[in-house]
PDB file of N, CA and C in Angstrom:
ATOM      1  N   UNK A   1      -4.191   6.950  -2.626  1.00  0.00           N
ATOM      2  CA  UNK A   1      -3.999   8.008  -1.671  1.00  0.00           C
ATOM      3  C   UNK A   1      -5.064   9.090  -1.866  1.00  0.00           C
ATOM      4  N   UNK A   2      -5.451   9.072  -2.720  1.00  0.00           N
ATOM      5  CA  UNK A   2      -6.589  10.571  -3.726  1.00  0.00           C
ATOM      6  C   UNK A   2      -7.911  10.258  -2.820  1.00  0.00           C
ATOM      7  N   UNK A   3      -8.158   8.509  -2.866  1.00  0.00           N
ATOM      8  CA  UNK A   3      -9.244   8.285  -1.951  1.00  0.00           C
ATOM      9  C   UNK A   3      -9.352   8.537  -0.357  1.00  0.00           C
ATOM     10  N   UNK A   4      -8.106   8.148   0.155  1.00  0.00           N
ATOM     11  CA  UNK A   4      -7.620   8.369   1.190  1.00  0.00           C
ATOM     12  C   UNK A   4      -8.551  10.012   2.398  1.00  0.00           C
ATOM     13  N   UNK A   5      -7.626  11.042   0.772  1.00  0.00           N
ATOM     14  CA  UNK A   5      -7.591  12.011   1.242  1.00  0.00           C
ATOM     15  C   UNK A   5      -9.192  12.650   0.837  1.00  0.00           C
ATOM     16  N   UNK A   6     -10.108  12.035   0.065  1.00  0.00           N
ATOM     17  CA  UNK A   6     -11.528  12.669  -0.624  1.00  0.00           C
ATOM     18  C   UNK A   6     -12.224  12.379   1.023  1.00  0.00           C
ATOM     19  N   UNK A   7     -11.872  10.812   1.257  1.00  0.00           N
ATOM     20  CA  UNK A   7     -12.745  10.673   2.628  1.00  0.00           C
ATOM     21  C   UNK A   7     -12.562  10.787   4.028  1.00  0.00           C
ATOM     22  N   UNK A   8     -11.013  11.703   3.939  1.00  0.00           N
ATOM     23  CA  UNK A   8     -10.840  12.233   5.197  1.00  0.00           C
ATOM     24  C   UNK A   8      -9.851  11.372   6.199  1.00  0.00           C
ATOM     25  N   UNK A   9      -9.540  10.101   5.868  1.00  0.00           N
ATOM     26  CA  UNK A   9      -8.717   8.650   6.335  1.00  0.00           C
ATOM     27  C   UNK A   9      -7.137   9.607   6.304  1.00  0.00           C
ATOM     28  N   UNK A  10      -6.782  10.135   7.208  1.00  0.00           N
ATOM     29  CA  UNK A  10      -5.122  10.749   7.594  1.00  0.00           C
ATOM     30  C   UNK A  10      -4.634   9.236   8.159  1.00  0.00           C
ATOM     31  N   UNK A  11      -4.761   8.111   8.390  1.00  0.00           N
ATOM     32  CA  UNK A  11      -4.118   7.308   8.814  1.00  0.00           C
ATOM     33  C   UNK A  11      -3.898   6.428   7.649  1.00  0.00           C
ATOM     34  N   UNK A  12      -4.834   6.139   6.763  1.00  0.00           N
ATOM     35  CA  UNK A  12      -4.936   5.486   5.711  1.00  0.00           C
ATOM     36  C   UNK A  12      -3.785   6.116   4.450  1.00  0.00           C
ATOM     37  N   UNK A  13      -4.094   7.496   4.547  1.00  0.00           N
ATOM     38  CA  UNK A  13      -3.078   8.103   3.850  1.00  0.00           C
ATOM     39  C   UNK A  13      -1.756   8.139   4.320  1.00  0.00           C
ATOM     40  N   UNK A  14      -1.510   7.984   5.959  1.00  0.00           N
ATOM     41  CA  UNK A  14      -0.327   7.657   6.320  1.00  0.00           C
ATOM     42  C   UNK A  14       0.388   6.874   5.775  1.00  0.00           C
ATOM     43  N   UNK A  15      -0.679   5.781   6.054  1.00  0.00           N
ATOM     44  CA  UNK A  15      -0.259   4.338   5.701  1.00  0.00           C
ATOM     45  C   UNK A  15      -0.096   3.843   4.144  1.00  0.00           C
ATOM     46  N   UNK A  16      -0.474   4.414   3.145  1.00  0.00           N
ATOM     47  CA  UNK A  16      -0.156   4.616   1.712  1.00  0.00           C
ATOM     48  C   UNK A  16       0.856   5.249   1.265  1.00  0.00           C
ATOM     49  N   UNK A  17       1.342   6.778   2.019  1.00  0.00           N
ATOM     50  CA  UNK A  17       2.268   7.520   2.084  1.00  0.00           C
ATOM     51  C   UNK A  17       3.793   6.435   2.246  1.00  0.00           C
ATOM     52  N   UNK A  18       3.928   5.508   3.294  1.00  0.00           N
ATOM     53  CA  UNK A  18       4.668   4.186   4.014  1.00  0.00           C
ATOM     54  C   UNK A  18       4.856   3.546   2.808  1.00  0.00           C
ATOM     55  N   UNK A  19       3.815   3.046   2.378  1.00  0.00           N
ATOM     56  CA  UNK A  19       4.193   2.163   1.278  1.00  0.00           C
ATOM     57  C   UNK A  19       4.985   2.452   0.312  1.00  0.00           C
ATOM     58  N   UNK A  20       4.177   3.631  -0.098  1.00  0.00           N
ATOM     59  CA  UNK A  20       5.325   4.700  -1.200  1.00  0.00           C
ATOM     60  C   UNK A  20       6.462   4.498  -0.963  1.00  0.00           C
ATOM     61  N   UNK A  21       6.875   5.200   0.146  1.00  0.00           N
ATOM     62  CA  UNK A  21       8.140   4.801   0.530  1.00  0.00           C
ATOM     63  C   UNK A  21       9.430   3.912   0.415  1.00  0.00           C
ATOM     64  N   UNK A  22       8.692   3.165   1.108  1.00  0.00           N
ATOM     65  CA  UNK A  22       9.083   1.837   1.366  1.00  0.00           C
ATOM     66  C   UNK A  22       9.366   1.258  -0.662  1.00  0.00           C
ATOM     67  N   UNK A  23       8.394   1.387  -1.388  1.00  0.00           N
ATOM     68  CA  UNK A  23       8.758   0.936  -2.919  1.00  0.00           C
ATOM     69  C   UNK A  23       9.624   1.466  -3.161  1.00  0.00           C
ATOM     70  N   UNK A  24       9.829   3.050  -3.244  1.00  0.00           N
ATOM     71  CA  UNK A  24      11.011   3.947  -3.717  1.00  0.00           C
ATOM     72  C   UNK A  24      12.064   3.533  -3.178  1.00  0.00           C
ATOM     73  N   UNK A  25      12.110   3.063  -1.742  1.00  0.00           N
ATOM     74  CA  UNK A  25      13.286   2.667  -1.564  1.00  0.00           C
ATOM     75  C   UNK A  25      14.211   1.588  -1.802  1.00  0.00           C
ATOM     76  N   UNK A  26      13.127   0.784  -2.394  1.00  0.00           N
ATOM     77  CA  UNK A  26      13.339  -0.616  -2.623  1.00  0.00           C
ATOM     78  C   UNK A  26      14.120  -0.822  -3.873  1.00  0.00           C
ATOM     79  N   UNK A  27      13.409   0.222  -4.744  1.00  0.00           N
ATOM     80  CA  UNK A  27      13.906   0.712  -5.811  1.00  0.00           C
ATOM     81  C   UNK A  27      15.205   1.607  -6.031  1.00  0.00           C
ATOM     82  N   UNK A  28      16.022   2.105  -4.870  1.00  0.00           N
ATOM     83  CA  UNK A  28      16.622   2.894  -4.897  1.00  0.00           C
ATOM     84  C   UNK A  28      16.669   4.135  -4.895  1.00  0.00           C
ATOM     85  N   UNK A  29      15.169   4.540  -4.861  1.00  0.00           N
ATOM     86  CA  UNK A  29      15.138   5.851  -5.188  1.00  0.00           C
ATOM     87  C   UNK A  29      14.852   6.419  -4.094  1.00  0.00           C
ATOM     88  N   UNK A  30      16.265   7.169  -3.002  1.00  0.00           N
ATOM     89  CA  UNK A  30      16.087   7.341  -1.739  1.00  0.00           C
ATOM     90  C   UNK A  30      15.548   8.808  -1.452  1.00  0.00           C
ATOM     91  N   UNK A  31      15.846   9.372  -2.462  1.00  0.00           N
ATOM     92  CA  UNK A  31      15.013  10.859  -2.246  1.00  0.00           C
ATOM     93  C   UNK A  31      13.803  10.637  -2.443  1.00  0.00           C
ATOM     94  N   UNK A  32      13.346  10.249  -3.137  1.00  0.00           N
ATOM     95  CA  UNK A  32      11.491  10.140  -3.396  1.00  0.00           C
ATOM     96  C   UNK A  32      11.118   9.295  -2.055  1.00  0.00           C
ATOM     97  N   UNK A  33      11.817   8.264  -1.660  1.00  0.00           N
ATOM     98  CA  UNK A  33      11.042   7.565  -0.562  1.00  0.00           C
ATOM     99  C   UNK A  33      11.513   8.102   0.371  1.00  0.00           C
ATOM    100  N   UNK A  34      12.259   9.593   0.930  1.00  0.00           N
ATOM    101  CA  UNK A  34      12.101  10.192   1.637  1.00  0.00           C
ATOM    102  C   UNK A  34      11.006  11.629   1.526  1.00  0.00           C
ATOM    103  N   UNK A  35      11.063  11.324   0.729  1.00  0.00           N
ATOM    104  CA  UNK A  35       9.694  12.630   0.046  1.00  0.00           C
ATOM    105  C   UNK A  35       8.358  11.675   0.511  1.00  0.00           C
ATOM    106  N   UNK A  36       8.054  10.665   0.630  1.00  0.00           N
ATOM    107  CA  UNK A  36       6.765  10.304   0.996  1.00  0.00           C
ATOM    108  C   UNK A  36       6.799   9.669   2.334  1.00  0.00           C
ATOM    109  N   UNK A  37       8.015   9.467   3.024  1.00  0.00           N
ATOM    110  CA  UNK A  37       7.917   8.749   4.348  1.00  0.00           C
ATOM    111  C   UNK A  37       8.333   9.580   5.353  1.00  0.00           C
ATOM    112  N   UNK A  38       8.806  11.405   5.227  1.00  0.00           N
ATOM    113  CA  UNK A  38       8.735  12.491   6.370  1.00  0.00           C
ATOM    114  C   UNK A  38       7.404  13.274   6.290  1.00  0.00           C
ATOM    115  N   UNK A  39       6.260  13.125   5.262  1.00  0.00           N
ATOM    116  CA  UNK A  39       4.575  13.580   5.631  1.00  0.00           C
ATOM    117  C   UNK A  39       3.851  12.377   6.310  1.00  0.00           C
ATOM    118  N   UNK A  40       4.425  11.006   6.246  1.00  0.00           N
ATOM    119  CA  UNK A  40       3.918  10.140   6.274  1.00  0.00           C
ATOM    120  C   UNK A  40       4.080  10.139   8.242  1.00  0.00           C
ATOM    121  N   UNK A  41       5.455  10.076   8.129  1.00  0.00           N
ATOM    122  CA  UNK A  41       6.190  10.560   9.632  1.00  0.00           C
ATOM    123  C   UNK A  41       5.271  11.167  10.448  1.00  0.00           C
ATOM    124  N   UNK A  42       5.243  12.288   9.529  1.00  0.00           N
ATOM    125  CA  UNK A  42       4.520  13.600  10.406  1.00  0.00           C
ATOM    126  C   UNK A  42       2.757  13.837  10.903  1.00  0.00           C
ATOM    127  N   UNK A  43       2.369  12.700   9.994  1.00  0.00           N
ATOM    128  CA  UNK A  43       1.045  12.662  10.418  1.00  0.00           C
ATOM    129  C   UNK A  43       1.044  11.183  11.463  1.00  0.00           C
ATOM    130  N   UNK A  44       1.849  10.617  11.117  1.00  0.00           N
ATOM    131  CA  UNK A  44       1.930   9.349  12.305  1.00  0.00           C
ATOM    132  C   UNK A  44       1.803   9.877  13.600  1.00  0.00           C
ATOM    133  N   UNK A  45       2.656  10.669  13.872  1.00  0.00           N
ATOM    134  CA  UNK A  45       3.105  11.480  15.149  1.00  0.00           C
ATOM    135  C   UNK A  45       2.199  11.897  15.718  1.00  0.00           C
ATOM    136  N   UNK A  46       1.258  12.983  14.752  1.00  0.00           N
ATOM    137  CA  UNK A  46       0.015  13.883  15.535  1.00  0.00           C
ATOM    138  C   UNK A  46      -0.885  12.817  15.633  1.00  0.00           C
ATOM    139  N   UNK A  47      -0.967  11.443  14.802  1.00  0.00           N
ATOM    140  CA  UNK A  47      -1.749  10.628  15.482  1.00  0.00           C
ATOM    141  C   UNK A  47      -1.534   9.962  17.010  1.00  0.00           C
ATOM    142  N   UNK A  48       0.069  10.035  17.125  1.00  0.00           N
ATOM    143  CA  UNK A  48       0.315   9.264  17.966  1.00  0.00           C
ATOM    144  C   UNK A  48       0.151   7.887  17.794  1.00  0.00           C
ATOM    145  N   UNK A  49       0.741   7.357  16.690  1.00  0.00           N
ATOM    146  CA  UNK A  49       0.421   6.187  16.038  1.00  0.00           C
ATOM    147  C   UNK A  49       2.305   5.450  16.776  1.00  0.00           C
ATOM    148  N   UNK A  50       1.766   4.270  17.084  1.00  0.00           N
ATOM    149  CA  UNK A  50       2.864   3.228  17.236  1.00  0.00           C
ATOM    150  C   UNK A  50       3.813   3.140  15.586  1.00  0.00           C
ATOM    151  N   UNK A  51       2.984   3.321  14.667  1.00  0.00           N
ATOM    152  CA  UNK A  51       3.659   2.537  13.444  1.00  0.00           C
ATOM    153  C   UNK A  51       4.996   3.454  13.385  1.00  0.00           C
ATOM    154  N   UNK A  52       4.441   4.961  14.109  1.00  0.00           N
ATOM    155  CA  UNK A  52       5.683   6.049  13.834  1.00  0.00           C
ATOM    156  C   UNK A  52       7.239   5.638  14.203  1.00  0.00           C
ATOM    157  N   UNK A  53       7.543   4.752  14.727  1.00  0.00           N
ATOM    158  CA  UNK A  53       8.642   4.194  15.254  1.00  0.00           C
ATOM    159  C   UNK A  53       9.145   3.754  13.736  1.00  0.00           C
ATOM    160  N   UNK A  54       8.280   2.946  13.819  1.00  0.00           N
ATOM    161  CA  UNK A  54       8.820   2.118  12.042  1.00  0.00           C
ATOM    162  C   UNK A  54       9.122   2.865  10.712  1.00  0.00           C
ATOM    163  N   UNK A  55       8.555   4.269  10.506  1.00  0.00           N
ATOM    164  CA  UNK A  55       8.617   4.837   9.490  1.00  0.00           C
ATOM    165  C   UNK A  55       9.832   6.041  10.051  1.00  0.00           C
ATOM    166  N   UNK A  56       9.745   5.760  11.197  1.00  0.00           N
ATOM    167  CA  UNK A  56      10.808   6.991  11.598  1.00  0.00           C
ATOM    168  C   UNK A  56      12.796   5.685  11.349  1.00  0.00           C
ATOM    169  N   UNK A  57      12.185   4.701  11.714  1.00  0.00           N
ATOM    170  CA  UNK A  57      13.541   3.628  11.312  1.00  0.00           C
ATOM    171  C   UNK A  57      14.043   3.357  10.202  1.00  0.00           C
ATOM    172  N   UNK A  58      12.398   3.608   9.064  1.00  0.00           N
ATOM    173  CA  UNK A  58      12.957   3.686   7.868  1.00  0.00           C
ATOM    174  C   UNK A  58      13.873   4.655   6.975  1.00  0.00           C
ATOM    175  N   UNK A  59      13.213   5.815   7.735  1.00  0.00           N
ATOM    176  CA  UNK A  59      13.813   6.972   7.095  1.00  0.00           C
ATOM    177  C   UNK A  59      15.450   7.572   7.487  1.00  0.00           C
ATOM    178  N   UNK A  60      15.373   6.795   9.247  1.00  0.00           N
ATOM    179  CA  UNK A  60      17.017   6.062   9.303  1.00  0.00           C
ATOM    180  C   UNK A  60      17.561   5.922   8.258  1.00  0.00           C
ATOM    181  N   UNK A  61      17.295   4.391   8.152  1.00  0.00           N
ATOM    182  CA  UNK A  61      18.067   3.467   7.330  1.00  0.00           C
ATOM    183  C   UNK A  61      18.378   4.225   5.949  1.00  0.00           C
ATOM    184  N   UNK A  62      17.232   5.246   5.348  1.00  0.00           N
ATOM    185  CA  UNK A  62      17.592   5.820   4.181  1.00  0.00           C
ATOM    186  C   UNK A  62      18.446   6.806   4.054  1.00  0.00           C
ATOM    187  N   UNK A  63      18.780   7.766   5.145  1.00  0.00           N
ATOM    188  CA  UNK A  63      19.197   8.631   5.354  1.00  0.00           C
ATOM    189  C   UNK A  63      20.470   8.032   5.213  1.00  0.00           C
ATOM    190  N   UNK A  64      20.923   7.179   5.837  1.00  0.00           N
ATOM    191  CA  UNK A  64      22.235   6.320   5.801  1.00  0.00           C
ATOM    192  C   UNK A  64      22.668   6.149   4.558  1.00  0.00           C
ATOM    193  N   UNK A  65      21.931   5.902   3.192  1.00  0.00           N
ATOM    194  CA  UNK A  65      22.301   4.966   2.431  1.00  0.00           C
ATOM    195  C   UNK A  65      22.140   6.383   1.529  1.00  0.00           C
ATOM    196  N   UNK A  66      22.068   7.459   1.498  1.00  0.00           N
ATOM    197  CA  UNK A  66      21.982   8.088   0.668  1.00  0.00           C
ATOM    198  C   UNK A  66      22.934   9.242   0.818  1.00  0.00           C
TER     199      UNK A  66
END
């Protein structure tokens, strides 16, 4: 993500931000993978990125379970 953000890639870091996520949650750890998948959210959005659907479903599903 450090690289992400040195070369300016906000989608790349989105998309690393997602992953994060997505592990923490996998792991159980639903606060942390909501700590990296509502910046992740939020830059999806101002991209206007399609993926935002998916990270916005995830953070559903976590919200649920926590």
């Amino acid at each position: 993500m450090e690289i992400f953000e040195r070369i300016g890639n906000v989608q790349g870091k989105a998309m690393a931000l997602w992953w994060l996520g997505d592990l923490a949650e996998q792991q159980g750890e639903y606060t942390k993978a909501i700590s990296y998948l509502q910046p992740a959210l939020e830059i999806l959005q101002r991209l206007k990125s399609p993926d935002a659907e998916s990270v916005s479903a995830s953070l559903d599903r976590i919200m649920g379970n926590s």
